[in-house]
C-alpha atoms as a PDB file:
ATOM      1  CA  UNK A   1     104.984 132.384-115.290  1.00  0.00           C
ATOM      2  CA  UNK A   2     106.309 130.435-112.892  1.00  0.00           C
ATOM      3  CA  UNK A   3     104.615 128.212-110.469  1.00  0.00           C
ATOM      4  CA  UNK A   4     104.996 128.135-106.331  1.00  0.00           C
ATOM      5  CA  UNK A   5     104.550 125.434-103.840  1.00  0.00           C
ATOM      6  CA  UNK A   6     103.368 126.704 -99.964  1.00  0.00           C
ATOM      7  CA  UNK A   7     103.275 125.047 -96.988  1.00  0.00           C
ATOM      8  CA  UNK A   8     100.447 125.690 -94.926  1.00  0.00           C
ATOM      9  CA  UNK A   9      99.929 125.862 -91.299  1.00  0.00           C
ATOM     10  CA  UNK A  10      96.286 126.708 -90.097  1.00  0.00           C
ATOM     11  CA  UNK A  11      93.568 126.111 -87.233  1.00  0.00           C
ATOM     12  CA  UNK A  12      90.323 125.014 -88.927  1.00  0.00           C
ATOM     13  CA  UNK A  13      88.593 125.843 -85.629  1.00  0.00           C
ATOM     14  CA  UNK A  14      86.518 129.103 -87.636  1.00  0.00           C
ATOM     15  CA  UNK A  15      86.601 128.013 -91.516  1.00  0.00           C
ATOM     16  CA  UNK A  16      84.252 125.799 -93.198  1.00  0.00           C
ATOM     17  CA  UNK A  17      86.973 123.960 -94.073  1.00  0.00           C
ATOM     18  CA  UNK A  18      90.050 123.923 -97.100  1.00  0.00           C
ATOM     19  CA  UNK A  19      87.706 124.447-100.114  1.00  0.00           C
ATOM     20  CA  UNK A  20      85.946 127.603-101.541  1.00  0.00           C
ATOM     21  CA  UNK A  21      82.205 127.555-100.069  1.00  0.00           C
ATOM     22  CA  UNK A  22      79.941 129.638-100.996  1.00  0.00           C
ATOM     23  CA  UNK A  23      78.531 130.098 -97.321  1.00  0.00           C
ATOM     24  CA  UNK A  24      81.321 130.432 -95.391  1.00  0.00           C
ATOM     25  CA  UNK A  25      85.270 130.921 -95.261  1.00  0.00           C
ATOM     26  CA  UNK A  26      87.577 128.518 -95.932  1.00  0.00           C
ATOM     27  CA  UNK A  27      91.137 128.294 -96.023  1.00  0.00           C
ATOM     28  CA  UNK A  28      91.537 128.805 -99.785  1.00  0.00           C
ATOM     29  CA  UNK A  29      89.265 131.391-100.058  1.00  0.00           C
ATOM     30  CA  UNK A  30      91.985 133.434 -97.932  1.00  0.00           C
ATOM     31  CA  UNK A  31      94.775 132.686 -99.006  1.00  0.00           C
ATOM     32  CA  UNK A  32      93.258 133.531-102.296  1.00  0.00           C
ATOM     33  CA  UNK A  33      92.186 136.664-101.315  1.00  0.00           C
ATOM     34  CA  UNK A  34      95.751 137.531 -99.778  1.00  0.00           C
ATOM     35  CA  UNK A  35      97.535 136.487-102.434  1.00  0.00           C
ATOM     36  CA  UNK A  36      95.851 138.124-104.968  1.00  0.00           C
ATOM     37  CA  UNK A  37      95.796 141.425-102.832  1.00  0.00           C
ATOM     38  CA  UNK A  38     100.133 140.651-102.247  1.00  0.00           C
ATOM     39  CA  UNK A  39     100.566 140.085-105.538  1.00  0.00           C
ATOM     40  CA  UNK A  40      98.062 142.339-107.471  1.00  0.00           C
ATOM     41  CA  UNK A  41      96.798 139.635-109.926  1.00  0.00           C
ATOM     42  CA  UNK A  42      94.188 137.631-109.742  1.00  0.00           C
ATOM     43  CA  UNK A  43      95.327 134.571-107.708  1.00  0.00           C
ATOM     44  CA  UNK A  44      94.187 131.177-107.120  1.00  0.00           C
ATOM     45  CA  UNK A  45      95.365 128.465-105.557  1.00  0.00           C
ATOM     46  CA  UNK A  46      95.644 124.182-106.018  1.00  0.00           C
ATOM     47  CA  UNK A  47      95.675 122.566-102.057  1.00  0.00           C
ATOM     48  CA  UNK A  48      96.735 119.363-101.634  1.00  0.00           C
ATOM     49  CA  UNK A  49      94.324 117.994 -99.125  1.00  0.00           C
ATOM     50  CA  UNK A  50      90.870 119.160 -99.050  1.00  0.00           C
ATOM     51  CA  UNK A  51      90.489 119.074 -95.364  1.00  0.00           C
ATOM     52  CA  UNK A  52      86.939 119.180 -93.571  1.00  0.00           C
ATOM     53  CA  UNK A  53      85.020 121.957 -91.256  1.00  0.00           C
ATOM     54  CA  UNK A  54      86.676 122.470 -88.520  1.00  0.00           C
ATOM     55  CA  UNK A  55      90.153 119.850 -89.022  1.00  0.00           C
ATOM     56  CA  UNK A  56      93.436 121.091 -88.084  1.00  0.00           C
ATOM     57  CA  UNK A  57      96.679 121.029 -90.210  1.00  0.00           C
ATOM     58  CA  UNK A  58     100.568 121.603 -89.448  1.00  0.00           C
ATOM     59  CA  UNK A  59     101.505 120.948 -93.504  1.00  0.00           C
ATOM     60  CA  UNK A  60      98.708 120.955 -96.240  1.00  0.00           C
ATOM     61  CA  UNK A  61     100.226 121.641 -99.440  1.00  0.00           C
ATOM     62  CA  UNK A  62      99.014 124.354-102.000  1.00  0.00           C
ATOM     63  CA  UNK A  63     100.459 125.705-105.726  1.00  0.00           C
ATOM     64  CA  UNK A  64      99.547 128.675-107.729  1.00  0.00           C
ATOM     65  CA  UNK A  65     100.924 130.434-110.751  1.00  0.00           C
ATOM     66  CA  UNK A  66     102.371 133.826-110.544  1.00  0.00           C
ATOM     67  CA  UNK A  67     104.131 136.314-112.604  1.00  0.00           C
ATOM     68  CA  UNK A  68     105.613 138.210-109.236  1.00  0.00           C
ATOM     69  CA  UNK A  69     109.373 139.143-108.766  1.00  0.00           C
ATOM     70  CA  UNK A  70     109.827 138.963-105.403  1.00  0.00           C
ATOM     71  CA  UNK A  71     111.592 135.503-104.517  1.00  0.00           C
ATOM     72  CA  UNK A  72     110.142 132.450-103.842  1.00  0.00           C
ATOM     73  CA  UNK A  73     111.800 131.797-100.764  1.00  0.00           C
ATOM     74  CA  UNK A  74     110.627 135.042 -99.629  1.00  0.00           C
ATOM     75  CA  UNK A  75     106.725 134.987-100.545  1.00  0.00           C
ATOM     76  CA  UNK A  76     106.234 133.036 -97.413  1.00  0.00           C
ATOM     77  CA  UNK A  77     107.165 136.465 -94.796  1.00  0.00           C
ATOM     78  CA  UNK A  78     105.521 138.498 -97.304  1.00  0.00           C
ATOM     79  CA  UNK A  79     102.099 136.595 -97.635  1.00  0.00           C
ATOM     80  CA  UNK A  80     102.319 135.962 -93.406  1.00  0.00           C
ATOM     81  CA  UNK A  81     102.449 139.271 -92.940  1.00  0.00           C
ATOM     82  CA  UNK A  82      98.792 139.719 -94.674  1.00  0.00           C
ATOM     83  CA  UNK A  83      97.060 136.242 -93.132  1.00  0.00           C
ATOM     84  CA  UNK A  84      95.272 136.044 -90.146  1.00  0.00           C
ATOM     85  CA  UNK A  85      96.666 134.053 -86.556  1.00  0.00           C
ATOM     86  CA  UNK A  86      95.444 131.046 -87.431  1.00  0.00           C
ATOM     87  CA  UNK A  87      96.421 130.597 -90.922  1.00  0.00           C
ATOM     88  CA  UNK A  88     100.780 130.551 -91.508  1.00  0.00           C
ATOM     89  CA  UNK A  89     102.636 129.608 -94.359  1.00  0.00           C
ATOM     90  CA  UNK A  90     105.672 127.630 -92.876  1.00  0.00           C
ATOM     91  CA  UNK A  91     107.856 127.501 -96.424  1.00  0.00           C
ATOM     92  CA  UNK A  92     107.230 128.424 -99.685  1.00  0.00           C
ATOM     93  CA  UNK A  93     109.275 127.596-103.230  1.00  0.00           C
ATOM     94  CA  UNK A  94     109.360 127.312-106.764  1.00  0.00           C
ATOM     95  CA  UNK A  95     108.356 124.117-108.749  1.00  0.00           C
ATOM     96  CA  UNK A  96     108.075 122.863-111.604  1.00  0.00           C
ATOM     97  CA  UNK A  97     105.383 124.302-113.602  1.00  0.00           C
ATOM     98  CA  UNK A  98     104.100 120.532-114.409  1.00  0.00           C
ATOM     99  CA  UNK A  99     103.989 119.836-110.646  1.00  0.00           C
ATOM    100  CA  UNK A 100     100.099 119.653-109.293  1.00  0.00           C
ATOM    101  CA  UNK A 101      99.792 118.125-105.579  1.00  0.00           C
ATOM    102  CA  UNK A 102      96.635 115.945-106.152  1.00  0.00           C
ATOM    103  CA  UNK A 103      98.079 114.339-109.352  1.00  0.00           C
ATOM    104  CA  UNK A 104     101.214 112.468-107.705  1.00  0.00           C
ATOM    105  CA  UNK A 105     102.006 110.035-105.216  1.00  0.00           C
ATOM    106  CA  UNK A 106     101.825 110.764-101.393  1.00  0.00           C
ATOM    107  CA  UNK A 107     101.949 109.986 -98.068  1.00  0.00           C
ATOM    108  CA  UNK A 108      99.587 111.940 -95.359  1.00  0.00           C
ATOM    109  CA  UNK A 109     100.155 111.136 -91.861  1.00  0.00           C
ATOM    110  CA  UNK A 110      96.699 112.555 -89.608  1.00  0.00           C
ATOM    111  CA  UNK A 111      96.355 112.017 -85.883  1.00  0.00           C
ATOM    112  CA  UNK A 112      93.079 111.583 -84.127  1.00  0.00           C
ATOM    113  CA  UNK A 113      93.147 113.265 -80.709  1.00  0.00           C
ATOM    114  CA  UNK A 114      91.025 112.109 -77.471  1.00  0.00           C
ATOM    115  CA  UNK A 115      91.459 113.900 -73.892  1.00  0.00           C
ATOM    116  CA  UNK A 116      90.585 111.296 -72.024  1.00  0.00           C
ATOM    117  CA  UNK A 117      89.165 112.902 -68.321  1.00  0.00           C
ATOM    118  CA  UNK A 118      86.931 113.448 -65.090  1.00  0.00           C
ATOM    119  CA  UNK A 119      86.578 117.126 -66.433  1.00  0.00           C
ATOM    120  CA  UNK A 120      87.713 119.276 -70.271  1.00  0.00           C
ATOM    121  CA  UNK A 121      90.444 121.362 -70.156  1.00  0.00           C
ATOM    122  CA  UNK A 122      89.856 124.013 -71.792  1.00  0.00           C
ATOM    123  CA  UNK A 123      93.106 124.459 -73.430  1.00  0.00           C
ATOM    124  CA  UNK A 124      92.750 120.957 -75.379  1.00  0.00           C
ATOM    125  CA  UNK A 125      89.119 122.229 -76.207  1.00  0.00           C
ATOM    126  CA  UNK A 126      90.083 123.148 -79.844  1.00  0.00           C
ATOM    127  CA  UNK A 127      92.483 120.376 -80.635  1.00  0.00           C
ATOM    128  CA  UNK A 128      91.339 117.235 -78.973  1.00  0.00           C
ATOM    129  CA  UNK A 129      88.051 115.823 -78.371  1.00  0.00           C
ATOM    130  CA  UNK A 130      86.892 115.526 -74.772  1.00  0.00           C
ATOM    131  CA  UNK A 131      84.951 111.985 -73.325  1.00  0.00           C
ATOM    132  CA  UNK A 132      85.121 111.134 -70.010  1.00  0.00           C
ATOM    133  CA  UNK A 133      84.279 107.628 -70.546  1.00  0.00           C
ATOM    134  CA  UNK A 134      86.491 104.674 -70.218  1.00  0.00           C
ATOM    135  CA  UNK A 135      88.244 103.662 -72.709  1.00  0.00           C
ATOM    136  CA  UNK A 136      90.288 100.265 -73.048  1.00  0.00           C
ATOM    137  CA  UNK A 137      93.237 101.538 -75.236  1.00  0.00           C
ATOM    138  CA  UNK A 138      94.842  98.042 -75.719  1.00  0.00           C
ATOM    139  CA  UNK A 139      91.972  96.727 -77.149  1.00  0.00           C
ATOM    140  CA  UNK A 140      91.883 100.015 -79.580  1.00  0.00           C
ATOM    141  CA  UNK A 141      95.425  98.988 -80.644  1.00  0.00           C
ATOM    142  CA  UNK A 142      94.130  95.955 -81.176  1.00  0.00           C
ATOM    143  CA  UNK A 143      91.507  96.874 -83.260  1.00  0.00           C
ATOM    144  CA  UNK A 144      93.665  99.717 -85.198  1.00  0.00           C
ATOM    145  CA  UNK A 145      95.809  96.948 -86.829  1.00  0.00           C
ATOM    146  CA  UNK A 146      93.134  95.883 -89.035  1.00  0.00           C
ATOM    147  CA  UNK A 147      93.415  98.952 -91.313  1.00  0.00           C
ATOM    148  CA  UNK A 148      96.934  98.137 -92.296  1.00  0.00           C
ATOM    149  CA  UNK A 149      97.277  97.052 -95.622  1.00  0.00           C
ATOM    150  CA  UNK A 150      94.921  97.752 -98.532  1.00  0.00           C
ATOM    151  CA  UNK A 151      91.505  97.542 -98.458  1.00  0.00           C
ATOM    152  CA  UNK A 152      88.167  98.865 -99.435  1.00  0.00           C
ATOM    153  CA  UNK A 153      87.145 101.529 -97.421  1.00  0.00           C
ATOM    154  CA  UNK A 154      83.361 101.696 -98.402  1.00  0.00           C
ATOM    155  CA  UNK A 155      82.168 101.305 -94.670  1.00  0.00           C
ATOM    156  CA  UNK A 156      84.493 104.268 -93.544  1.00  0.00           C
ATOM    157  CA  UNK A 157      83.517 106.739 -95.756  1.00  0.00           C
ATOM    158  CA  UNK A 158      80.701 109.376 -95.746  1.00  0.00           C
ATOM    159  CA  UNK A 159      77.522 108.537 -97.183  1.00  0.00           C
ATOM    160  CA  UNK A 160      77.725 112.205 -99.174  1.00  0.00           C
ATOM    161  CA  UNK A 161      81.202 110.966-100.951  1.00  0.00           C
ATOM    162  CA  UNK A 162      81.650 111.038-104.807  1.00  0.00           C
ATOM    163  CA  UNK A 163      84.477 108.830-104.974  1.00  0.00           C
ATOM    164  CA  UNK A 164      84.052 105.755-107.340  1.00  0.00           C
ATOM    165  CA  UNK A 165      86.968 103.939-105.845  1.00  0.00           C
ATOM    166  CA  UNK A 166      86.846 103.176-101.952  1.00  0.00           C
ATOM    167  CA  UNK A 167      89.782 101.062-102.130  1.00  0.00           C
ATOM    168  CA  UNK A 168      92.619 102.724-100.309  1.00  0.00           C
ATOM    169  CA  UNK A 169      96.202 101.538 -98.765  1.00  0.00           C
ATOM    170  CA  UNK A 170      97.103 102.440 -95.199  1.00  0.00           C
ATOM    171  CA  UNK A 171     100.677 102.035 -94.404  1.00  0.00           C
ATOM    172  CA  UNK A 172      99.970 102.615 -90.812  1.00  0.00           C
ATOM    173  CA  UNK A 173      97.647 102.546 -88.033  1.00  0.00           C
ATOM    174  CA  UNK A 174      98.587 103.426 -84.141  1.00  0.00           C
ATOM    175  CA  UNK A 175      96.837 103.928 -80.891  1.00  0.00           C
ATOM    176  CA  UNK A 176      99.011 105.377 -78.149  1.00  0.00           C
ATOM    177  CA  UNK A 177      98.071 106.951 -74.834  1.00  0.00           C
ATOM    178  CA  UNK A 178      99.912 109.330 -73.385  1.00  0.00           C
ATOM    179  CA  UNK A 179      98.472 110.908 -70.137  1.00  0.00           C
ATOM    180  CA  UNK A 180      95.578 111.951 -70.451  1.00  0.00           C
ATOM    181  CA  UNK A 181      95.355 111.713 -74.362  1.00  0.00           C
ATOM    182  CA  UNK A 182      94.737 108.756 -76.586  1.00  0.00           C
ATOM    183  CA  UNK A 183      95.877 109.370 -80.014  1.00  0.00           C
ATOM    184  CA  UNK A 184      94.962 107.217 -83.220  1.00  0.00           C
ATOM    185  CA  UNK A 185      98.073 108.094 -85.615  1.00  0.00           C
ATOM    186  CA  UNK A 186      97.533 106.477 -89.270  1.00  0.00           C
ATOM    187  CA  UNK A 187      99.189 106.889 -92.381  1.00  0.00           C
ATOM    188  CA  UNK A 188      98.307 106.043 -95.658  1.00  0.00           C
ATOM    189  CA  UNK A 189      98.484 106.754 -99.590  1.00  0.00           C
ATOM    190  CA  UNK A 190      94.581 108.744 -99.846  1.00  0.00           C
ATOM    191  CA  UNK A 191      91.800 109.153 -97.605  1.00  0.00           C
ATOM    192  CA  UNK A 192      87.995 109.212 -98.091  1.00  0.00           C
ATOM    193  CA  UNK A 193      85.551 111.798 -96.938  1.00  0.00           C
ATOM    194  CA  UNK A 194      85.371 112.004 -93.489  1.00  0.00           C
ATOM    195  CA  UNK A 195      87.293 108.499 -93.106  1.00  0.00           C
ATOM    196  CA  UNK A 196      89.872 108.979 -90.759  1.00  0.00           C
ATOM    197  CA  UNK A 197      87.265 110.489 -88.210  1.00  0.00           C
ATOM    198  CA  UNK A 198      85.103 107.358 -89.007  1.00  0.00           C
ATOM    199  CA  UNK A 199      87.983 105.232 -88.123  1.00  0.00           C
ATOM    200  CA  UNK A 200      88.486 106.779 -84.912  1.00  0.00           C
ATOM    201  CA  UNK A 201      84.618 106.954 -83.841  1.00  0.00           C
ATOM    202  CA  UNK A 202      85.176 103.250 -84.278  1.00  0.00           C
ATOM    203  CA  UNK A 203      88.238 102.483 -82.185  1.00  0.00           C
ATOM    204  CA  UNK A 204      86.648 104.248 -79.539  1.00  0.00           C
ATOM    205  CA  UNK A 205      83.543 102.203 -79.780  1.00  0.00           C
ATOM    206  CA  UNK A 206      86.061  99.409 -79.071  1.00  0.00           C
ATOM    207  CA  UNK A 207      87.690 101.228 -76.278  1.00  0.00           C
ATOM    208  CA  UNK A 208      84.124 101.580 -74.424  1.00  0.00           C
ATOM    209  CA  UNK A 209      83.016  97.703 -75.322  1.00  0.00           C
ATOM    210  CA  UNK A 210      80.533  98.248 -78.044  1.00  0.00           C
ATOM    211  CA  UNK A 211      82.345  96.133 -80.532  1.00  0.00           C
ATOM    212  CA  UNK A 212      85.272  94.097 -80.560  1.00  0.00           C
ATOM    213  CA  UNK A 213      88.652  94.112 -82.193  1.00  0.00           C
ATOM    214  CA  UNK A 214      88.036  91.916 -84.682  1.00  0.00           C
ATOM    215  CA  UNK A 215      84.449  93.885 -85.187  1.00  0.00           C
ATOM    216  CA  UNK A 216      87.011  95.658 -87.532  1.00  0.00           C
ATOM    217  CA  UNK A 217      87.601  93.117 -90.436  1.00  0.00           C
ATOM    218  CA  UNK A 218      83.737  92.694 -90.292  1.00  0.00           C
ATOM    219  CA  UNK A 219      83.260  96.030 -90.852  1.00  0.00           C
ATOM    220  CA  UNK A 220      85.714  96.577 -94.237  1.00  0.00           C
ATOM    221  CA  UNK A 221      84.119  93.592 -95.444  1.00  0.00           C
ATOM    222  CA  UNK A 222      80.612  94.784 -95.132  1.00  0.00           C
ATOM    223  CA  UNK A 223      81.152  97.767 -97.315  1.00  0.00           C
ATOM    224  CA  UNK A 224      78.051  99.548 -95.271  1.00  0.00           C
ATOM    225  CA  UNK A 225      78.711 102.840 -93.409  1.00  0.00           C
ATOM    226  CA  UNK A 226      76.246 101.678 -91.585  1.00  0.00           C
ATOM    227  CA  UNK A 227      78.285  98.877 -90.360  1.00  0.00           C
ATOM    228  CA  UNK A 228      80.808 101.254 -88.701  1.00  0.00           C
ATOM    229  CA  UNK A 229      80.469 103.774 -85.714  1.00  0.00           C
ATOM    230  CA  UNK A 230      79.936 107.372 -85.484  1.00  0.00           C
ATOM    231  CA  UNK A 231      81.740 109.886 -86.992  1.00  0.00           C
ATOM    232  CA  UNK A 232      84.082 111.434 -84.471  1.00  0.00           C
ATOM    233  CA  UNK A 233      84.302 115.471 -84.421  1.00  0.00           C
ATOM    234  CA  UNK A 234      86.062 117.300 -86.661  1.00  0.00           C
ATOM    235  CA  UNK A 235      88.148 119.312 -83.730  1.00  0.00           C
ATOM    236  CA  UNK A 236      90.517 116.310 -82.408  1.00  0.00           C
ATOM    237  CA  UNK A 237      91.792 115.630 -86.088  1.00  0.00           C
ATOM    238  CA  UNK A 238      95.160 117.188 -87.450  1.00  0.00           C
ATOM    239  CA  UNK A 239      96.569 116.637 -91.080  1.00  0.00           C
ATOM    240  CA  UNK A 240     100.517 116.292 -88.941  1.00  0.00           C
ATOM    241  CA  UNK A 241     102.710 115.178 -92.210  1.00  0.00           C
ATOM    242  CA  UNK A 242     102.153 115.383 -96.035  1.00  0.00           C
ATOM    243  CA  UNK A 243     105.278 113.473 -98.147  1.00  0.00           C
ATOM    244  CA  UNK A 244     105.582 113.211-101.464  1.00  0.00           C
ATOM    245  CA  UNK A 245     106.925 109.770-103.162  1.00  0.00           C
ATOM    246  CA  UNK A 246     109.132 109.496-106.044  1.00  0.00           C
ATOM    247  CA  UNK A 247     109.942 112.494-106.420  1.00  0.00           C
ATOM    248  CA  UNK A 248     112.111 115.824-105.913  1.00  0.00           C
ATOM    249  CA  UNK A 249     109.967 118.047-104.446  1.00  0.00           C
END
């Protein structure tokens, strides 16, 4: 038995997100279902990142455990060959069997997308979400600078989240516009339900004048979702860069 690690390209745009619903598809349930179809025994696989409805990736991380001959190196043409457009594994190889992706220390990178115009454009439709309002970007850089460093993330996380500990460190936290996009770029250790798109339905409050920069400390310190704005929509969010820390793989 040996275990393998893929790297995993997809467009959430049509799955209920990364994990196994019972009401929908999701990422793992296909690449379960090809896998275990490719490799003729029942497979099932470990992602890294449980990424929501609808969210974009260019790297989630996923194991399993097979028994297959054909090399690891190789499983990645072999398993493309069976997945839809909009799912690609971009690299696959063999780990150590010990080696689970949720149980080690990492760096995720996301960026939050916003095409910023008069009218949509329909090819950013699916990757960036559309507002025609103004936005003051220097005042969202501003603002974005508060979530560096480490902090309790209680006010940017979903109301429906299990997690007992809200305290999470961000090593990095952009705004940048380039054209007609503003992108929020931030980098961190873990993530919360549903808190990087909190972050960014915040900044853009700031953008339009609803809050101020500083708004931001109040918020962490309130511990409230309540305190923070909206939740932004799933489609302008991407999962860009997944690292992992102190160690070889």
């Amino acid at each position: 038995m040996k275990r393998i690690m893929l790297t995993v390209a997809y467009d959430g745009t049509n799955y209920h997100g990364w994990q196994r619903q019972p009401n929908g598809e999701t990422i793992e349930s296909v690449l379960n279902r090809c896998l275990s179809e490719l490799l003729q025994e029942e497979t099932e696989v470990i992602g890294a990142s449980r990424t929501d409805s609808g969210v974009h990736a260019l790297c989630n991380v996923a194991v399993f455990d097979t028994n297959t001959n054909i090399p690891p190196d190789k499983l990645a043409y072999a398993l493309n060959a069976r997945l839809p457009a909009d799912i690609k594994i971009q690299g696959s190889k063999e780990v150590d069997t010990a080696f689970h992706p949720r149980h080690c220390d990492s760096r995720k990178t996301y960026e939050y997308r916003i095409y910023h115009a008069e009218f949509p454009m329909p090819t950013e439709r699916l990757y960036a979400h559309f507002s025609y309002t103004h936005y003051d970007v220097e005042r969202m850089k501003e603002a974005a600078r508060y979530f560096v460093g480490t902090h309790d993330f209680k006010s940017f996380c979903s109301t429906d989240s299990q997690a007992e500990n809200t305290v999470r460190q961000m090593e990095r936290a952009e705004v940048e516009k380039n054209g007609n996009l503003i992108v929020f770029r931030v980098a961190g250790r873990g993530f919360l339900y549903n808190m990087v798109r909190i972050m960014a339905g915040t900044l853009m409050e700031v953008g339009r004048g609803n809050l101020e920069p500083e708004d931001v400390k109040r918020i962490l310190e309130a511990k409230n979702r309540s305190a923070a704005g909206p939740t932004a929509p799933a489609c302008g969010l991407t999962l860009m860069k997944y690292e992992f820390l102190n160690t070889n793989i």
